[in-house]
C-alpha atoms as a PDB file:
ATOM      1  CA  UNK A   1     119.901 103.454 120.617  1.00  0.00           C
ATOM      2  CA  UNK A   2     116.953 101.987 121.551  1.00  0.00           C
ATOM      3  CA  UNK A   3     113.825 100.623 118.717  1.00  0.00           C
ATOM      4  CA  UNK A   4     110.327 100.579 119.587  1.00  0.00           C
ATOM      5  CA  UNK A   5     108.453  97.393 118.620  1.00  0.00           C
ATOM      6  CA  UNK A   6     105.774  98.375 115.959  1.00  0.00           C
ATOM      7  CA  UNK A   7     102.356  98.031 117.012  1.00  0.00           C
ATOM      8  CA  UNK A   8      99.770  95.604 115.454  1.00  0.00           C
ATOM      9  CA  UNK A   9      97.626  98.886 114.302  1.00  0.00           C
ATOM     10  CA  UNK A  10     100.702 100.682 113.168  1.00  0.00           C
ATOM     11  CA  UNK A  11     101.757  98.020 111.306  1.00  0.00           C
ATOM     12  CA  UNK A  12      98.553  97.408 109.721  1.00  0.00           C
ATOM     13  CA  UNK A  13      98.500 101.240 109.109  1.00  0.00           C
ATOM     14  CA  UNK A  14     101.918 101.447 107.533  1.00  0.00           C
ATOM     15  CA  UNK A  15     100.457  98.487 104.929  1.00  0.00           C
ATOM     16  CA  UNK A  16      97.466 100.449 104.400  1.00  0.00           C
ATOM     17  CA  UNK A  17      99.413 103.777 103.249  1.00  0.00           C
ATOM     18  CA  UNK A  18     101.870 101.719 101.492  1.00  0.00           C
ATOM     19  CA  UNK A  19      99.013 100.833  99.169  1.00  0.00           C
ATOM     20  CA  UNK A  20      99.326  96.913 100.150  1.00  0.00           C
ATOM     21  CA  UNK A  21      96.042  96.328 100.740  1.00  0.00           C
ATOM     22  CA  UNK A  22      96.028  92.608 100.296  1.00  0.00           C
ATOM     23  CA  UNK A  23      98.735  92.645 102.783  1.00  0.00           C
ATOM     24  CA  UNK A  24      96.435  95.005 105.026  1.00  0.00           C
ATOM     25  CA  UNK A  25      93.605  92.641 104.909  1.00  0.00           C
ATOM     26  CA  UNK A  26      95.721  89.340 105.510  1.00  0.00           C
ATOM     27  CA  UNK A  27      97.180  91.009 108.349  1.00  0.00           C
ATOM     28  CA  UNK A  28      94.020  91.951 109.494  1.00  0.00           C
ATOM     29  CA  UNK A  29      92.438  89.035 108.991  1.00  0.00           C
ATOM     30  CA  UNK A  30      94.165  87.255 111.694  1.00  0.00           C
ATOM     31  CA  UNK A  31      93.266  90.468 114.574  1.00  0.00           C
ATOM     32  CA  UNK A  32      91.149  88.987 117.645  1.00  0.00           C
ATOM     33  CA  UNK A  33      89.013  92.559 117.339  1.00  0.00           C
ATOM     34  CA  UNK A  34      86.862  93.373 114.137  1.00  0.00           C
ATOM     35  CA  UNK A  35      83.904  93.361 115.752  1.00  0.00           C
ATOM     36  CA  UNK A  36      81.035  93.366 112.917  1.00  0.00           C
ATOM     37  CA  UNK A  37      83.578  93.262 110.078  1.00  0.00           C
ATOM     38  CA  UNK A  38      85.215  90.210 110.988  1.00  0.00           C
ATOM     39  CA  UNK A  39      83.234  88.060 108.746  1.00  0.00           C
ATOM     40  CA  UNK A  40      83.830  90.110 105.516  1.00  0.00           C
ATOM     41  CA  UNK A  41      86.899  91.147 105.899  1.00  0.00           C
ATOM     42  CA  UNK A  42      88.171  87.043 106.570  1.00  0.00           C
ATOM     43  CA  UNK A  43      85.946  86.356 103.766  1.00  0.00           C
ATOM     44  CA  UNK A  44      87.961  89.176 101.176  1.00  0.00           C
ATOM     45  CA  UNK A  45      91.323  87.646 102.559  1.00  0.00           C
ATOM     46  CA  UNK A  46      89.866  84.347 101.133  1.00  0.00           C
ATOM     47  CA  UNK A  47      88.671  85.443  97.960  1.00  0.00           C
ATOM     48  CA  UNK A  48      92.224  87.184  97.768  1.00  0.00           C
ATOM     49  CA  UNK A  49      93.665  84.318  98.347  1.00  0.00           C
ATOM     50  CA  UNK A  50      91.699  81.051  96.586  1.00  0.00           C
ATOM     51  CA  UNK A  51      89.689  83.360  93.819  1.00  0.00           C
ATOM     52  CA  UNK A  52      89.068  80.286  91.647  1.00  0.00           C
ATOM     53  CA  UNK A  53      87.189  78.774  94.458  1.00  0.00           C
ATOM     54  CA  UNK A  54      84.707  81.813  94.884  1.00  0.00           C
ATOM     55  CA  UNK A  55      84.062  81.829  90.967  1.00  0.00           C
ATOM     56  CA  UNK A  56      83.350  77.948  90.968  1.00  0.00           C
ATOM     57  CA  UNK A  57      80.406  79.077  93.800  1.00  0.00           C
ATOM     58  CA  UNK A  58      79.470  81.623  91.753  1.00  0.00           C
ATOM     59  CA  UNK A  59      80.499  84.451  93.601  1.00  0.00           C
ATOM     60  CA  UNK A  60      82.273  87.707  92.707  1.00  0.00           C
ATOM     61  CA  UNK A  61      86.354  87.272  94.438  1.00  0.00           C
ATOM     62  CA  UNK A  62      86.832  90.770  93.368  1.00  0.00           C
ATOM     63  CA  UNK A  63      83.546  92.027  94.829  1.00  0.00           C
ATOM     64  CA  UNK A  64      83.715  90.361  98.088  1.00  0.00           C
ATOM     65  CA  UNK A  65      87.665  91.307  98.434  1.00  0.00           C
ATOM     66  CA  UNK A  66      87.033  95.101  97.249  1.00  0.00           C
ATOM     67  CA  UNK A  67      83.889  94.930 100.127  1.00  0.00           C
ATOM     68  CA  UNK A  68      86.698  93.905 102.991  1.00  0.00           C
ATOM     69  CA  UNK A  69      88.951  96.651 101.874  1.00  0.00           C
ATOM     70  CA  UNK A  70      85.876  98.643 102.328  1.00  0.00           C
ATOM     71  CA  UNK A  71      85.294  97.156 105.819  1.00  0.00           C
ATOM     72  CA  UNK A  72      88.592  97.502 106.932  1.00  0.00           C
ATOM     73  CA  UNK A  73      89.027 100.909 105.983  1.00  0.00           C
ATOM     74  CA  UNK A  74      85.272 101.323 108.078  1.00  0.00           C
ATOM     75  CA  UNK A  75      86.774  99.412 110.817  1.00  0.00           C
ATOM     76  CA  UNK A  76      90.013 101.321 111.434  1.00  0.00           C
ATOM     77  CA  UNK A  77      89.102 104.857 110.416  1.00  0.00           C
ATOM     78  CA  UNK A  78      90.712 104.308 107.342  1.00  0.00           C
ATOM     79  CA  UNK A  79      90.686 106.523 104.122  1.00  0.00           C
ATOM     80  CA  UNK A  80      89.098 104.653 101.209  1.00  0.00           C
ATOM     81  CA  UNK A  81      92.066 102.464  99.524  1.00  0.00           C
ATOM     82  CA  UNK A  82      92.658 102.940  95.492  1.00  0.00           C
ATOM     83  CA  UNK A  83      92.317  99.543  94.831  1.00  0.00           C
ATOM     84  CA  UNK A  84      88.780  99.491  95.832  1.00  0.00           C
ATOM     85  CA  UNK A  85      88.420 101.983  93.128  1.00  0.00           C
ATOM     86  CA  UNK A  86      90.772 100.009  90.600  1.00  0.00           C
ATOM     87  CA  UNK A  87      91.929  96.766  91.443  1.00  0.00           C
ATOM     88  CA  UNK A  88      93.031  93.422  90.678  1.00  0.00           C
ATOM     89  CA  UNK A  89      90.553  93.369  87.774  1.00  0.00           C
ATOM     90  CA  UNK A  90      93.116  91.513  84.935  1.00  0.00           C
ATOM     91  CA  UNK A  91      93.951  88.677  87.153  1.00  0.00           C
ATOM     92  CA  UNK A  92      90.201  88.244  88.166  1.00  0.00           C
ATOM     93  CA  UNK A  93      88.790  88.519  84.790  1.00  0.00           C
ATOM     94  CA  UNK A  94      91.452  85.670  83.621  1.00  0.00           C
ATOM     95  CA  UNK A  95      90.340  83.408  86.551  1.00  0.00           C
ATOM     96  CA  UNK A  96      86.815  83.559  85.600  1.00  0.00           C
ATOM     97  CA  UNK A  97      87.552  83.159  81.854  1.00  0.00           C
ATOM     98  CA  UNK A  98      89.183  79.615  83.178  1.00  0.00           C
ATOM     99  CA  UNK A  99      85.922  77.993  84.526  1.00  0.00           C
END
């Protein structure tokens, strides 16, 4: 019986579908080829990951991570995810509201 090693895109594609987007765009994040989404879509992996550090700057986390889901769904001939529809907006809204 013999197993066939995943690809990178398949596995990124298989996260996608799965609905684990922040998976999808940590994964992604790390991918030599984005061409012009590179910068947003490492910048939404950081906002995913350190969201208290984009709110002490000022800036949106949930914005900026729901505009890399955007990107990588551009990127990879994706269909638009859910969560860019409805996300992570609880956990967001209780970082900001601990300035």
């Amino acid at each position: 019986m013999s197993s066939q090693m995943e690809t990178k895109l398949e596995k990124l594609d298989g996260l996608w579908w799965a609905g684990r987007y922040a998976e999808a765009i940590e994964f992604a994040s790390a991918l030599p080829r984005l061409g012009m989404h590179k910068e947003v879509i490492k910048r939404a992996h950081a906002a995913y990951r350190h969201p208290k550090f984009y709110v002490r700057m000022n800036k949106d986390p949930l914005l900026i991570y729901r505009l890399g889901l955007v990107a990588l769904a551009e990127r990879y001939d994706l269909p638009r995810a859910r969560e860019d529809l409805i996300s992570l907006d609880e956990s967001v809204s209780e970082m900001k509201g601990t300035q």
